[in-house]
N, C-alpha and C. Protein backbone atom coordinates (compact mmCIF):
# COMPACT_ATOMS: atom_id res chain seq x y z
N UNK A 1 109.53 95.47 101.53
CA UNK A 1 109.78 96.32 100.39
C UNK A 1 110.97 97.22 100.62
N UNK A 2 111.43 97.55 102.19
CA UNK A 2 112.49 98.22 102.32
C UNK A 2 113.59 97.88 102.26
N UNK A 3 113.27 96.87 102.97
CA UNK A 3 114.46 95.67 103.48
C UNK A 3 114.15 95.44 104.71
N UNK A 4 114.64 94.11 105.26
CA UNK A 4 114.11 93.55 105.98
C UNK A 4 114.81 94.06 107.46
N UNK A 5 116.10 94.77 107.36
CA UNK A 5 116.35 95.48 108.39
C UNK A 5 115.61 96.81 109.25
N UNK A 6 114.77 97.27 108.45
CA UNK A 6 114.25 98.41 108.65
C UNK A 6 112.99 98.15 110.10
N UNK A 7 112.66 98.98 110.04
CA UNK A 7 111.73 99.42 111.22
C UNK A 7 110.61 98.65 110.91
N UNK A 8 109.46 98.37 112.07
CA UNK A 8 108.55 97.71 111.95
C UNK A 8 107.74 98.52 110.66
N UNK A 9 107.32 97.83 109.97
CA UNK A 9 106.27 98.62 108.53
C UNK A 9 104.90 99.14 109.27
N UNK A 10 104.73 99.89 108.90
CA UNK A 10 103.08 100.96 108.84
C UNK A 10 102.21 100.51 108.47
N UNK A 11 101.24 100.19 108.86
CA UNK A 11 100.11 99.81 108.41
C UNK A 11 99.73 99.92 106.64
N UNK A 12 99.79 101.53 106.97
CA UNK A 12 99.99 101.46 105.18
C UNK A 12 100.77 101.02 104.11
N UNK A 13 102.18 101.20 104.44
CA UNK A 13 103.02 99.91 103.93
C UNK A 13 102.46 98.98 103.42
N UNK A 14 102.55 98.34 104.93
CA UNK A 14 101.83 97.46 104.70
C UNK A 14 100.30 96.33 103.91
N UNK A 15 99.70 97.91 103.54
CA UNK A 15 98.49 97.35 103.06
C UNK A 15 98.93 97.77 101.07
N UNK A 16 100.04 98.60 101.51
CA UNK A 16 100.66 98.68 99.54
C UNK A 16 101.17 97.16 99.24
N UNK A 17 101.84 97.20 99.90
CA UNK A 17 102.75 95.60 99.67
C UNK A 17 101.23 94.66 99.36
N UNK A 18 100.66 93.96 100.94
CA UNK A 18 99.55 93.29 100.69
C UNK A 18 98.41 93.64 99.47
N UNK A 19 98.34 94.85 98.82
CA UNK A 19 97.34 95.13 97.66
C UNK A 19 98.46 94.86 95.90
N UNK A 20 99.31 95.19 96.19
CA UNK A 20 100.04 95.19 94.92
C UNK A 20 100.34 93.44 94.58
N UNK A 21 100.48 92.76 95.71
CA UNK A 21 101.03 91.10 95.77
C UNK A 21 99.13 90.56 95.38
N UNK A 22 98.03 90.63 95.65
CA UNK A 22 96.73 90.73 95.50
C UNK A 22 96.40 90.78 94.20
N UNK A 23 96.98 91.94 93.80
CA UNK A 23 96.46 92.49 92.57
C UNK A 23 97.20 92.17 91.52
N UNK A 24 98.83 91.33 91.48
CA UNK A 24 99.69 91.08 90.68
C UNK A 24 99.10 89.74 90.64
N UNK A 25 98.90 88.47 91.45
CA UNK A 25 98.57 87.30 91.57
C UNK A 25 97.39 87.14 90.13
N UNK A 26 96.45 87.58 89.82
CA UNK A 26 95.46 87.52 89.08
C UNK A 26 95.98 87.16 87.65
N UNK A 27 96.86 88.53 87.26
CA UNK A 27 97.24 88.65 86.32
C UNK A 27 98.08 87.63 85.83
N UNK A 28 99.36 86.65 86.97
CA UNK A 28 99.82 86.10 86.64
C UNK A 28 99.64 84.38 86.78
N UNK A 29 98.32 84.75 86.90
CA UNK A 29 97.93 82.78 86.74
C UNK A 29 96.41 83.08 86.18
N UNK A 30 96.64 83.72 85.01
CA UNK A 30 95.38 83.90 84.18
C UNK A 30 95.42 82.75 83.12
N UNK A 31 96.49 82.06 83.23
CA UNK A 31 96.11 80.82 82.46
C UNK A 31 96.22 79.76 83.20
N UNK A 32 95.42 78.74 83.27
CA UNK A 32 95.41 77.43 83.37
C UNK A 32 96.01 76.14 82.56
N UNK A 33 96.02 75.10 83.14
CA UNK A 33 96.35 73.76 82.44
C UNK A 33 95.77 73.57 81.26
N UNK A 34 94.24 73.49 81.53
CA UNK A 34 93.08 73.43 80.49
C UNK A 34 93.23 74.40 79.31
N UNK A 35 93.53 75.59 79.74
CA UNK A 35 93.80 76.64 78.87
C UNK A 35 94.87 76.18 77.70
N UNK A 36 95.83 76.37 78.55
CA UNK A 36 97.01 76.11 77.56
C UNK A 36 96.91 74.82 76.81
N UNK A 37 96.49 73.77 77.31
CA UNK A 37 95.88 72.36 76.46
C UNK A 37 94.68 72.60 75.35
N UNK A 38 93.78 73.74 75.63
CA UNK A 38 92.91 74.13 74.77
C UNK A 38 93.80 74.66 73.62
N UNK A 39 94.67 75.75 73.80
CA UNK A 39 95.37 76.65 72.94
C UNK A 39 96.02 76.21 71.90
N UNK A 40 96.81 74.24 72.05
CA UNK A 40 97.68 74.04 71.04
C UNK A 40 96.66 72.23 71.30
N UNK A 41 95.92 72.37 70.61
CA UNK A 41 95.14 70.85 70.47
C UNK A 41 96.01 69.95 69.66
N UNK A 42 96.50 70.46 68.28
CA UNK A 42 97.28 69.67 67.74
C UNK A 42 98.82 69.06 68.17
N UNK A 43 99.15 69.58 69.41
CA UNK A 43 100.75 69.26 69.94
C UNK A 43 99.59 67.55 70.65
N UNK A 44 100.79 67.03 71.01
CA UNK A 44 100.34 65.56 72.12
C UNK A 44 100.44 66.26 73.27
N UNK A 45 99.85 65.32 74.81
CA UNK A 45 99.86 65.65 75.49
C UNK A 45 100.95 65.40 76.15
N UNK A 46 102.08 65.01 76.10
CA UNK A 46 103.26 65.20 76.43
C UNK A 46 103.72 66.82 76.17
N UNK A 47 103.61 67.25 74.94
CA UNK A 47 104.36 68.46 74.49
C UNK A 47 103.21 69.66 75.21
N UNK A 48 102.11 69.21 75.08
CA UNK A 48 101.41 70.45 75.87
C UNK A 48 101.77 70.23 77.84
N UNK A 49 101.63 69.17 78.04
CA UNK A 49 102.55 69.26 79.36
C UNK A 49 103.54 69.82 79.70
N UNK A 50 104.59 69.83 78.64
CA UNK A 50 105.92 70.64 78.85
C UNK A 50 105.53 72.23 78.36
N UNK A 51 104.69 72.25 77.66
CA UNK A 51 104.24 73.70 77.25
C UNK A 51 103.68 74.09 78.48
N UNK A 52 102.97 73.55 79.00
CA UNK A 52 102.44 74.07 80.70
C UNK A 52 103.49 74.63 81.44
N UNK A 53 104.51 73.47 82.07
CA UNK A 53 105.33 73.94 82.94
C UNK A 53 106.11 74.67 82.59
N UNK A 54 106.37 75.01 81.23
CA UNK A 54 107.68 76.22 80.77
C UNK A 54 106.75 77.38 80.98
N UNK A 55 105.13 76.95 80.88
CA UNK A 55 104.45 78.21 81.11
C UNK A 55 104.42 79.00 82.54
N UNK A 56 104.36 78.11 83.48
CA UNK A 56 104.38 78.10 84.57
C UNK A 56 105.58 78.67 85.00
N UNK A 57 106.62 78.08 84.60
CA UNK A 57 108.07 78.91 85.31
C UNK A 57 108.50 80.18 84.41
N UNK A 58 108.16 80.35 83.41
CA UNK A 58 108.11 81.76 82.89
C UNK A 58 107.33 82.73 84.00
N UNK A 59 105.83 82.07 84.17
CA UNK A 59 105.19 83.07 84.91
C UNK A 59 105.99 83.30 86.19
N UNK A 60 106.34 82.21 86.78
CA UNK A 60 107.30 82.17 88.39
C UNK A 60 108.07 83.51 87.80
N UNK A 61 109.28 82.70 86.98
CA UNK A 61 110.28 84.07 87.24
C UNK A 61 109.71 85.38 86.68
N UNK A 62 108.15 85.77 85.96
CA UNK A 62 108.31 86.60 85.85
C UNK A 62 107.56 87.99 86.61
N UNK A 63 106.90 87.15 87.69
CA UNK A 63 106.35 87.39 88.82
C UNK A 63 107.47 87.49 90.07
N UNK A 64 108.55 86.59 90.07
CA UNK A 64 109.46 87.50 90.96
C UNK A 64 110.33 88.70 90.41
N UNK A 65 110.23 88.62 89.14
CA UNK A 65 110.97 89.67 88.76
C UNK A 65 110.05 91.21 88.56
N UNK A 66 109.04 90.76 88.72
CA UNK A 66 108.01 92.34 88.80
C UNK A 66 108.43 92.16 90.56
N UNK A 67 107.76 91.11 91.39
CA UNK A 67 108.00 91.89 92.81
C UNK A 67 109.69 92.30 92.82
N UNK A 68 110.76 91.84 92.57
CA UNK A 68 111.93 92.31 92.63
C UNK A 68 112.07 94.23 92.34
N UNK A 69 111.21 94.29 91.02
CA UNK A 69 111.21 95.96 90.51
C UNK A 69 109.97 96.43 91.57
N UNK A 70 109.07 95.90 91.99
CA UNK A 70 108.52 96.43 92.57
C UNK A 70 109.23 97.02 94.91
N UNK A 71 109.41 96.14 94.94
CA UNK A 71 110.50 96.41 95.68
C UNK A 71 111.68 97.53 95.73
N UNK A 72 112.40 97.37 94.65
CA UNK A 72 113.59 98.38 94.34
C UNK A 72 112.73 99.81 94.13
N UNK A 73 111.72 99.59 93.43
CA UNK A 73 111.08 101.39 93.05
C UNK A 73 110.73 101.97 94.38
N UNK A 74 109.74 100.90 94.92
CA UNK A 74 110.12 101.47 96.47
C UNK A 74 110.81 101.99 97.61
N UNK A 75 112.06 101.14 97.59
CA UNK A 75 112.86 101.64 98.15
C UNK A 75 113.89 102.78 97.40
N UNK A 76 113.95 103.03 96.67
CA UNK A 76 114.39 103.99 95.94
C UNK A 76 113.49 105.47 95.99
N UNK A 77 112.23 105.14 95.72
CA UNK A 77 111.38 106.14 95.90
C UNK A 77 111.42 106.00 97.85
N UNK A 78 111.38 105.91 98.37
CA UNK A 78 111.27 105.34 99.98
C UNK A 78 109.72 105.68 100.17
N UNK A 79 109.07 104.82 99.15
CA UNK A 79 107.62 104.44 99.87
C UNK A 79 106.96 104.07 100.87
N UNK A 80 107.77 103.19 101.66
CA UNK A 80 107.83 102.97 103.29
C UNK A 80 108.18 104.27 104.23
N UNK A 81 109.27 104.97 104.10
CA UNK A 81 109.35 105.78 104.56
C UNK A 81 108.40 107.18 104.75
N UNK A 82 107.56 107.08 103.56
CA UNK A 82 106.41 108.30 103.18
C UNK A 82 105.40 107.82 103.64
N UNK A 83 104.91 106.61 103.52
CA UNK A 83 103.81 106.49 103.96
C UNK A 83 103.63 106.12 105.75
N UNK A 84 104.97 106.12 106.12
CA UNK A 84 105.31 105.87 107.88
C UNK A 84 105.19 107.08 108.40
N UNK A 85 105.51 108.24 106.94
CA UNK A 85 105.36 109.45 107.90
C UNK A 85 104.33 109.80 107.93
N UNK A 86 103.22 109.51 106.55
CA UNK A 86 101.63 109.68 106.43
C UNK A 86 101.02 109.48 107.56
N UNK A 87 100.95 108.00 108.14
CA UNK A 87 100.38 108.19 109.68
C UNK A 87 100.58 108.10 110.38
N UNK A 88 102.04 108.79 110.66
CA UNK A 88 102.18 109.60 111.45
C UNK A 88 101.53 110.84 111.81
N UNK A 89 101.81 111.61 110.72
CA UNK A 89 100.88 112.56 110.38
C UNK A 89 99.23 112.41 110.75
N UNK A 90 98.72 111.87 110.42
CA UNK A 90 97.42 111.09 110.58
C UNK A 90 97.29 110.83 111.56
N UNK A 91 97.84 110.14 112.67
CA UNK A 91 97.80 109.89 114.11
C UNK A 91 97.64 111.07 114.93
N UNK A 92 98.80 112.22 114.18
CA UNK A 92 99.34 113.62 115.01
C UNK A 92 97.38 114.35 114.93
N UNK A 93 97.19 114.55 113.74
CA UNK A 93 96.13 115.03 113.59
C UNK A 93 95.07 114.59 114.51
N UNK A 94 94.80 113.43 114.61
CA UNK A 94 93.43 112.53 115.26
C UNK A 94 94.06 112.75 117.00
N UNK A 95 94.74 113.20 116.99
CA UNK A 95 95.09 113.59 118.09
C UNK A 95 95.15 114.89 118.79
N UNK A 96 95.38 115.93 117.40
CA UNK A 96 95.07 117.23 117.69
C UNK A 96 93.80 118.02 118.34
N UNK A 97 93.62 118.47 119.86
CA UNK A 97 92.92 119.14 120.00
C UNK A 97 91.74 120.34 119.18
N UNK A 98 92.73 121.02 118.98
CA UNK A 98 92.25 122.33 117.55
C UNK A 98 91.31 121.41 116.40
N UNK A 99 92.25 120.72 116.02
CA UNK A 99 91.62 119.51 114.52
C UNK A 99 90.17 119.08 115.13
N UNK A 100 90.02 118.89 116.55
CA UNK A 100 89.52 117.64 116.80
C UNK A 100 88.34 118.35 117.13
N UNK A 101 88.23 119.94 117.18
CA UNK A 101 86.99 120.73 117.50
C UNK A 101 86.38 120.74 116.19
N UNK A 102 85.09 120.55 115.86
CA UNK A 102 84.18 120.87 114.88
C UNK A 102 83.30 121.95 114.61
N UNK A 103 84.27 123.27 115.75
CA UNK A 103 83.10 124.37 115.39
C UNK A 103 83.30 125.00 114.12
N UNK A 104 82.05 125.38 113.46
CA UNK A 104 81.52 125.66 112.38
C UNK A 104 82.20 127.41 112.23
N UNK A 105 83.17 127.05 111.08
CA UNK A 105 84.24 128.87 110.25
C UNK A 105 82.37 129.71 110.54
N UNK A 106 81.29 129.41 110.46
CA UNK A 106 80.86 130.45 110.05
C UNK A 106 80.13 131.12 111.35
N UNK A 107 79.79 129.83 112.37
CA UNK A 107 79.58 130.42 114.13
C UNK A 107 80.83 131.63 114.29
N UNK A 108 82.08 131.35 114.12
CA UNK A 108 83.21 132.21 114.43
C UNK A 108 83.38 133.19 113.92
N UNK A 109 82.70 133.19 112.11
CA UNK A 109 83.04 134.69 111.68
C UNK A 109 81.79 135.33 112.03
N UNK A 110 80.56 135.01 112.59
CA UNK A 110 79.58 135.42 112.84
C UNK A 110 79.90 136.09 114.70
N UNK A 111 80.22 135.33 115.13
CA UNK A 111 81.08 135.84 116.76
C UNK A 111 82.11 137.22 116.78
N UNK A 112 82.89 137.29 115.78
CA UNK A 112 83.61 138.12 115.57
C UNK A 112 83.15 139.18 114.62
N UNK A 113 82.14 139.12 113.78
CA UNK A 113 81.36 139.90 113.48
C UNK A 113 80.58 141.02 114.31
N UNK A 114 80.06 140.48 115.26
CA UNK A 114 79.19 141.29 116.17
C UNK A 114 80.18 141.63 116.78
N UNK A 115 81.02 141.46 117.72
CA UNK A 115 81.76 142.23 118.37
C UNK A 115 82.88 143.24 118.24
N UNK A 116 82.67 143.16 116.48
CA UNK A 116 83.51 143.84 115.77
C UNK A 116 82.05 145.55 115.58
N UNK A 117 80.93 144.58 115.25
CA UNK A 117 79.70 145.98 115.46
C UNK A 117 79.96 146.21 116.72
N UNK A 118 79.30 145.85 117.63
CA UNK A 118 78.94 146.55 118.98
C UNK A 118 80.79 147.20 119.04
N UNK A 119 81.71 147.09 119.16
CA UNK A 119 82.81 147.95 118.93
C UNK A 119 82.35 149.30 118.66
N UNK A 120 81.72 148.98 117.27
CA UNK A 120 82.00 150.41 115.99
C UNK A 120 80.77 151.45 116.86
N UNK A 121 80.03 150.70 117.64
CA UNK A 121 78.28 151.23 118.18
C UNK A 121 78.98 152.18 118.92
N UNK A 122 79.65 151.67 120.30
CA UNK A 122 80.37 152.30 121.21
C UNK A 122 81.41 153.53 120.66
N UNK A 123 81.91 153.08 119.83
CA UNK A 123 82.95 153.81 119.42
C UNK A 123 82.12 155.19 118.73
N UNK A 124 80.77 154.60 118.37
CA UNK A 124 80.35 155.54 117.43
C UNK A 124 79.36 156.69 118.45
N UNK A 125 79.17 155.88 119.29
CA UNK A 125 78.15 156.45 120.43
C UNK A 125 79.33 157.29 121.27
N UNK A 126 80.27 157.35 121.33
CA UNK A 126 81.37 158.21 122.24
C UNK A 126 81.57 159.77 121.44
N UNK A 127 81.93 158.85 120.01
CA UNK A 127 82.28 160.35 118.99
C UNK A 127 81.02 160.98 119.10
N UNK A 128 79.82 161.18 118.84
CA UNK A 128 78.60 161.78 119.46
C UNK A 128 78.68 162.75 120.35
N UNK A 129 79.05 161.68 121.39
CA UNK A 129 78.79 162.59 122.36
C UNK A 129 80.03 163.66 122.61
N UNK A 130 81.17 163.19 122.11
CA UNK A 130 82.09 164.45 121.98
C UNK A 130 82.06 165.51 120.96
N UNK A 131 80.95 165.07 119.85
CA UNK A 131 80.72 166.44 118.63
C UNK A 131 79.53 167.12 119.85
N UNK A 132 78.83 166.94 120.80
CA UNK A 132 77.32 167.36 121.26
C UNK A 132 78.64 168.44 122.17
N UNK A 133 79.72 167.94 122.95
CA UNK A 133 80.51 168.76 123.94
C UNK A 133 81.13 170.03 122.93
N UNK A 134 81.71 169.73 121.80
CA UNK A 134 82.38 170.34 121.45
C UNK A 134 81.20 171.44 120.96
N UNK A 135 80.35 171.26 120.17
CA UNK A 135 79.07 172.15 119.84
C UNK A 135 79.34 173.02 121.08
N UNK A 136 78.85 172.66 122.20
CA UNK A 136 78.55 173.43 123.00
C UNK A 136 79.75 174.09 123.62
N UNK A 137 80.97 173.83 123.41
CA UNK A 137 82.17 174.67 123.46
C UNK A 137 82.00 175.50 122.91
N UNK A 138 81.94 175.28 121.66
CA UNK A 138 82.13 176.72 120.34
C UNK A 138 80.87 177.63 120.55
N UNK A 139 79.38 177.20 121.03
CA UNK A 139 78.52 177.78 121.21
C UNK A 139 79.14 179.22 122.13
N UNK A 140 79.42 178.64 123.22
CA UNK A 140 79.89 179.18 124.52
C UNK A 140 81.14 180.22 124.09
N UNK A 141 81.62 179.74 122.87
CA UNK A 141 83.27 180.43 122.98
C UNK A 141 82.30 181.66 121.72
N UNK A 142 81.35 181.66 120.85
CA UNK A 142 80.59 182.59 120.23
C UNK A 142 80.03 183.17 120.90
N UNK A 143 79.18 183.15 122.03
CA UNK A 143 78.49 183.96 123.04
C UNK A 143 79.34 184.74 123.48
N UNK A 144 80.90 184.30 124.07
CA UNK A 144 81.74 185.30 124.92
C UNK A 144 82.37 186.40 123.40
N UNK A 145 82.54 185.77 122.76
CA UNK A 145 83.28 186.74 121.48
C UNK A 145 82.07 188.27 121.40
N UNK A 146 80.76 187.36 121.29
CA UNK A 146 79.95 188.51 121.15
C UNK A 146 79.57 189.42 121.91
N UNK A 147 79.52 188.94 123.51
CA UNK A 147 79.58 189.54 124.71
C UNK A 147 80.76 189.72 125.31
N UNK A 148 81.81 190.64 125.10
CA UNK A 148 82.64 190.42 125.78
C UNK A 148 82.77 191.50 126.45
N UNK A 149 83.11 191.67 127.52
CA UNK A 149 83.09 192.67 128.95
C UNK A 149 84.29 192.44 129.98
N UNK A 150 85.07 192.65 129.83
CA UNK A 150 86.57 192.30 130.14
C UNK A 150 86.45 192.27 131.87
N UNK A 151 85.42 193.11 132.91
CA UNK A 151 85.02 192.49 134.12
C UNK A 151 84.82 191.23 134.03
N UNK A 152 84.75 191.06 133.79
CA UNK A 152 83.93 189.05 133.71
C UNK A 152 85.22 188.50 133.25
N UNK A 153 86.32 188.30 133.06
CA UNK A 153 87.31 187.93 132.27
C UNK A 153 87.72 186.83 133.10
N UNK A 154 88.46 187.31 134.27
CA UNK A 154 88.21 186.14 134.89
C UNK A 154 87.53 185.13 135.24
N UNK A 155 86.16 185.46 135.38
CA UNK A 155 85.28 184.31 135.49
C UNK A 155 85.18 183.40 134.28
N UNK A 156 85.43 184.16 133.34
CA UNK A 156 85.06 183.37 132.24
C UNK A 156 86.59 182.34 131.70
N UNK A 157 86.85 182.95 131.90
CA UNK A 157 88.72 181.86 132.12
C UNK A 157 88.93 181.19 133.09
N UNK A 158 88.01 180.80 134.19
CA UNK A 158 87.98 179.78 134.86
C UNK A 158 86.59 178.98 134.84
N UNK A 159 85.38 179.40 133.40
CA UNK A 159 84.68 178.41 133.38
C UNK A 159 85.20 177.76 131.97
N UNK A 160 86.04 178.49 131.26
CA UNK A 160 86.36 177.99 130.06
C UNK A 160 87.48 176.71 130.65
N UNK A 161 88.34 176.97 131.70
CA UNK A 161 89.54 175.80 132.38
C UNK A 161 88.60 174.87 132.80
N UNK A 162 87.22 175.41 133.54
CA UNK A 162 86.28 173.83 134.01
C UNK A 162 85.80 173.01 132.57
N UNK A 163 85.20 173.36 131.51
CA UNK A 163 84.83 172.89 130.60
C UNK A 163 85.71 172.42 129.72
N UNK A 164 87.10 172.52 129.95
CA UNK A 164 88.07 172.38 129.13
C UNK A 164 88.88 170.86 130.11
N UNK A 165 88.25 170.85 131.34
CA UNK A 165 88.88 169.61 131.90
C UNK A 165 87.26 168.73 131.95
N UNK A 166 86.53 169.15 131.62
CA UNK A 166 85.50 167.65 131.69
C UNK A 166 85.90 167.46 130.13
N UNK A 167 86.38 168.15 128.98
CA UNK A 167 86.46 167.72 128.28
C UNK A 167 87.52 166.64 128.10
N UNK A 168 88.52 167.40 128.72
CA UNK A 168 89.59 166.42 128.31
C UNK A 168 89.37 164.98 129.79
N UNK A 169 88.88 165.20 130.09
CA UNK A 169 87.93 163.77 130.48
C UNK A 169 87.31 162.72 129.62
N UNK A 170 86.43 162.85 129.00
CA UNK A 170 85.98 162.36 127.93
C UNK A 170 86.66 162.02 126.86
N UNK A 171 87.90 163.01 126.85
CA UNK A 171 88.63 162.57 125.13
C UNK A 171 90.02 161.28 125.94
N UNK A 172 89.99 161.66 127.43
CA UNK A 172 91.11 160.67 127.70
C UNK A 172 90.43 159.07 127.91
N UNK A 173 88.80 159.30 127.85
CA UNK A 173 88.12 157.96 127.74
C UNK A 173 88.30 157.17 126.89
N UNK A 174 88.65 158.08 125.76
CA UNK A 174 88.80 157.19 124.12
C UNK A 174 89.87 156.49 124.48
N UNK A 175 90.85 157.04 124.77
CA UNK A 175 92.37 156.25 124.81
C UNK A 175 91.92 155.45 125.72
N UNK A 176 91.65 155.15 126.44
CA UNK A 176 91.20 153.54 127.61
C UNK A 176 90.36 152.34 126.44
């Protein structure tokens, strides 16, 4: 169908050509001898004889002249060429690793689901526990406002620097 120079044909090609030559054959020997001798009873059988074979080579040339257009549309359209790349394509695939796994879209969005929760758990279980620290900052920083006794000043500015580095302990956990 390409021409006969071209590359070995594709299977599929191949099976267009072999189905279209299949499927044209039918159509063009849908009449018989008998037929056409049925059709004109009143001619002799000489003249329906010659009515046969003019029938016959009509159909010839007009069966090479469909495969002739059928041919040219092909190669014009490059039907050989598309369908060489089809399985290709097709081969590439049945060959593909990724393709060739059958795990189930919904095992995976279900996998990535949960670990998208247990994330939010952790994440949610940290902020907790840094509102429970901070409470007890501000608790601590209201007690000294209300008690304040400027002897103690120092002490209390070096338990406010200890509580102020376990905190920032905890808040440098988030960033990890």
């Amino acid at each position: 169908m390409d021409g006969p120079s071209d590359a070995p044909i594709s299977s599929r090609h191949s099976n267009l050509r072999r189905s279209f030559e299949l499927g044209i054959r039918p159509v063009l020997t849908a009449f018989s001898k008998e037929d056409v001798w049925r059709a004109f009873p009143t001619y002799t059988d000489g003249e329906r004889e010659r009515l046969y074979l003019m029938l016959v080579q009509v159909i010839k040339s007009l069966h090479e002249s469909i495969e002739e257009e059928f041919k040219s549309i092909c190669q014009e359209t490059k039907v050989g060429t598309t369908l060489d790349m089809i399985e290709q394509l097709v081969e590439e695939h049945n060959l593909d690793v990724l393709a060739a796994d059958k795990t189930d879209i919904v095992d995976i969005k279900e996998k990535i689901s949960n670990v998208k929760k247990d994330e939010i758990q952790s994440l949610t279980s940290l902020l907790h526990e840094i509102e429970a620290q901070n409470n007890v900052m501000k608790a601590c920083i209201e007690s000294l406002k209300t008690n304040v006794d400027f002897s103690t000043a120092p002490d209390i500015m070096e338990q406010l620097r200890s509580w102020n580095g376990k905190f920032g302990k905890h808040h440098g956990s988030l960033n990890e």
